[in-house]
C-alpha atoms as a PDB file:
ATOM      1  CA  UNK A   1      -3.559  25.058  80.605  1.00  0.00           C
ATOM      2  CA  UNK A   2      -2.557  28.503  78.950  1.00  0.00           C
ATOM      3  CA  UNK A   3      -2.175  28.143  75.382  1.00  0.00           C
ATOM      4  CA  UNK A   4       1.249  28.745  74.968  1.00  0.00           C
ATOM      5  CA  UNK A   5       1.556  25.665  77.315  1.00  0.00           C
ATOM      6  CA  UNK A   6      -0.361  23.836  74.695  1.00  0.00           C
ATOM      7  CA  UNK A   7       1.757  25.204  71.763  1.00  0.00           C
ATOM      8  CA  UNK A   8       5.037  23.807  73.715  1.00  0.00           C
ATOM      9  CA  UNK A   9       3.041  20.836  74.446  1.00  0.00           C
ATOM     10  CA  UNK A  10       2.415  20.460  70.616  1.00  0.00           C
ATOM     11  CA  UNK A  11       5.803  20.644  69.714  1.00  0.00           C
ATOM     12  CA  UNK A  12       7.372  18.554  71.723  1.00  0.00           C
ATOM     13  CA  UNK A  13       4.869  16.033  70.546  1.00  0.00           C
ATOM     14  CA  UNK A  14       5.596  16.146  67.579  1.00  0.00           C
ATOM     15  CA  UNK A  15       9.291  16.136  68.249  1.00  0.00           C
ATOM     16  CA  UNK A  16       8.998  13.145  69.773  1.00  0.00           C
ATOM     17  CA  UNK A  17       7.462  11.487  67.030  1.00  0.00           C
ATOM     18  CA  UNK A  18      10.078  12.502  64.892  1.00  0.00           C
ATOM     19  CA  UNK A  19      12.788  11.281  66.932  1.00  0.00           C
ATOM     20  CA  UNK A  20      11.454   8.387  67.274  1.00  0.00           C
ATOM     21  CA  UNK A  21      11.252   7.771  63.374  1.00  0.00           C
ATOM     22  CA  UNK A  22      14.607   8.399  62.897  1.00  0.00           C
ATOM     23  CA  UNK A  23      15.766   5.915  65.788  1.00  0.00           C
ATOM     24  CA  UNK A  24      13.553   3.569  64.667  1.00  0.00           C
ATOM     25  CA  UNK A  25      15.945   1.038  62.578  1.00  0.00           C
ATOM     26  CA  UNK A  26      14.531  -0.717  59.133  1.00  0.00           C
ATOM     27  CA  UNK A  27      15.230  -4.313  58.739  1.00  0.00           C
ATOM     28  CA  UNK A  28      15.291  -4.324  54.885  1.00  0.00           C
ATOM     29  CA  UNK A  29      14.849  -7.902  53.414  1.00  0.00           C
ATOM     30  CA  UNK A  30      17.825  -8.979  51.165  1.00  0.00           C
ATOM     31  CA  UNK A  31      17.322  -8.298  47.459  1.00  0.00           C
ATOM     32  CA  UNK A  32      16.062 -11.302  45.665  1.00  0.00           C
ATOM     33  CA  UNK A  33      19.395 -12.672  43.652  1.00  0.00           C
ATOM     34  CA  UNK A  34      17.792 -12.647  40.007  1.00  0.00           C
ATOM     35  CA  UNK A  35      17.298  -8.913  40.326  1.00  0.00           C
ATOM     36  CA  UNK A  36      20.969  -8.072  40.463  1.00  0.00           C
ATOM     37  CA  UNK A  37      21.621 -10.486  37.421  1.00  0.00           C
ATOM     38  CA  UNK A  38      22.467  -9.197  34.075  1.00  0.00           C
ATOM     39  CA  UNK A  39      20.713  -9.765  30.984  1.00  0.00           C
ATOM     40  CA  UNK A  40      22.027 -12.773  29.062  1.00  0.00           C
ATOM     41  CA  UNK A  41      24.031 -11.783  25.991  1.00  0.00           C
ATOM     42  CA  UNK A  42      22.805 -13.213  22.333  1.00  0.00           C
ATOM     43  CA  UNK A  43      25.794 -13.951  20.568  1.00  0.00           C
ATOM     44  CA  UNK A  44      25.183 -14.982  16.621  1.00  0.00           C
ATOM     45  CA  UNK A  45      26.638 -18.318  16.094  1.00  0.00           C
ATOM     46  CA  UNK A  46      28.613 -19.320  13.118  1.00  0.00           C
ATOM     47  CA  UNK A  47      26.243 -20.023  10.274  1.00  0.00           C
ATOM     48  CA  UNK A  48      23.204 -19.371  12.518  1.00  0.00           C
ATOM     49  CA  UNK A  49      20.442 -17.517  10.751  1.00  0.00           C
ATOM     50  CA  UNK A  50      19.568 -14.008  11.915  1.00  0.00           C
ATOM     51  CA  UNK A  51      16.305 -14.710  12.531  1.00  0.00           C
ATOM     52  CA  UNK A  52      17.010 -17.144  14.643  1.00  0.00           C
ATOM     53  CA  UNK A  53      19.393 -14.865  16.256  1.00  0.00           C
ATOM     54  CA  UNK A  54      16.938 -12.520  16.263  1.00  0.00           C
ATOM     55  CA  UNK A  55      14.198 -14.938  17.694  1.00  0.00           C
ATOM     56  CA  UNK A  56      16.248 -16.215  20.868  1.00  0.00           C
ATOM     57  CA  UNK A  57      17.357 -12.516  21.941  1.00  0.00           C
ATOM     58  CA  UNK A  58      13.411 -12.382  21.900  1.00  0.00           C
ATOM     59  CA  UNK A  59      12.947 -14.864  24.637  1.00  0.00           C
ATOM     60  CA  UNK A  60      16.522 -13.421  26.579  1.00  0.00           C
ATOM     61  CA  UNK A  61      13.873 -10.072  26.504  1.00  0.00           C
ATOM     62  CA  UNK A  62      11.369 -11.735  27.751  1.00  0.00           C
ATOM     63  CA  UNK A  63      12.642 -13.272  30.503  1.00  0.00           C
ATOM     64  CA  UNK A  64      14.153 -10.085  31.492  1.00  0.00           C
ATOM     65  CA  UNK A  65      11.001  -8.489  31.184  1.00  0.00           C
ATOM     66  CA  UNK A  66       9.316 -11.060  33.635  1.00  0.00           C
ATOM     67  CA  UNK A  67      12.447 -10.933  36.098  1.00  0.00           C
ATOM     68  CA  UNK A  68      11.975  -7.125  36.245  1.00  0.00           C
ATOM     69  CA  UNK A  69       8.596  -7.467  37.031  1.00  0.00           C
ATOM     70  CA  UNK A  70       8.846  -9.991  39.632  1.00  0.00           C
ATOM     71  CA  UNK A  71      11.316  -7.544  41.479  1.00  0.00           C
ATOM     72  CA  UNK A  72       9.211  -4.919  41.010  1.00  0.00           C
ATOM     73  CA  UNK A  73       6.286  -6.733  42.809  1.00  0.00           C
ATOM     74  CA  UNK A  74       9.308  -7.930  45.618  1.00  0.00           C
ATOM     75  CA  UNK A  75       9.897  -3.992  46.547  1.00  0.00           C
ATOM     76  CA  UNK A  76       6.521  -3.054  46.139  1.00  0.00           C
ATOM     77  CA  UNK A  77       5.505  -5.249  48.825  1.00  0.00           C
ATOM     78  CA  UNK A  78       8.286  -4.005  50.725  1.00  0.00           C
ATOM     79  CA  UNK A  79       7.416  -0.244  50.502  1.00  0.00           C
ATOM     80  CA  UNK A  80       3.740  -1.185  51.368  1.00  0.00           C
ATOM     81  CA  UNK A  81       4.809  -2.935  54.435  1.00  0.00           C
ATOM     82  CA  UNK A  82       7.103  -0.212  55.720  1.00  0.00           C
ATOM     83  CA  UNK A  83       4.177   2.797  55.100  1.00  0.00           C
ATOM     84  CA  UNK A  84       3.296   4.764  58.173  1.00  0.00           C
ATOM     85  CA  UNK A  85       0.208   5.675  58.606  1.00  0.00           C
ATOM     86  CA  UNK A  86      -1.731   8.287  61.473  1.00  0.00           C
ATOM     87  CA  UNK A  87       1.550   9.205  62.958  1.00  0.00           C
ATOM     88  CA  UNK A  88       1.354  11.327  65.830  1.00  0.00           C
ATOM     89  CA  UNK A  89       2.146  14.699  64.485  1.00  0.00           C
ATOM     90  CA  UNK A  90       2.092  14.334  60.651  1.00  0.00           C
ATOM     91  CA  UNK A  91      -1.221  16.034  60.459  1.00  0.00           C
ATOM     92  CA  UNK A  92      -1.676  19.720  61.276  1.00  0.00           C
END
């Protein structure tokens, strides 16, 4: 094979590869319902002490904090199961 044969050859390899990426569809799984919710609002009640006020926007910030991290974990997993590795092509 002459080596502009294998150059062409190459290419068109490597086309194909990323063709076939882009045709390739991604089933994405549906976002987990808690990580579209809003943060709960502390509203002081009458006569209610600030530090208690202060003490339940505490847990509210909490339990954000732990919702946040649980969909971080969610779409971490995701992104690890979609990685592509020794692709035809990607190396040169």
């Amino acid at each position: 094979m002459c080596s502009g044969c294998a150059t062409t050859e190459r290419r068109l390899t490597v086309a194909a590869g990323t063709t076939g990426r882009i045709a390739a569809s991604v089933d994405l799984p549906d976002l987990p319902a808690e990580c579209r919710a809003h943060m709960a609002r502390v509203v002081p009640k009458e006569g209610e002490k600030w530090r208690w006020v202060q003490k339940r926007w505490e847990i509210v910030a909490d339990t954000e904090d732990k919702r946040t991290a649980r969909c971080a974990a969610f779409y971490d997993d995701v992104a690890e199961g979609f990685e592509v590795t020794g692709v035809a092509g990607d190396a040169e």
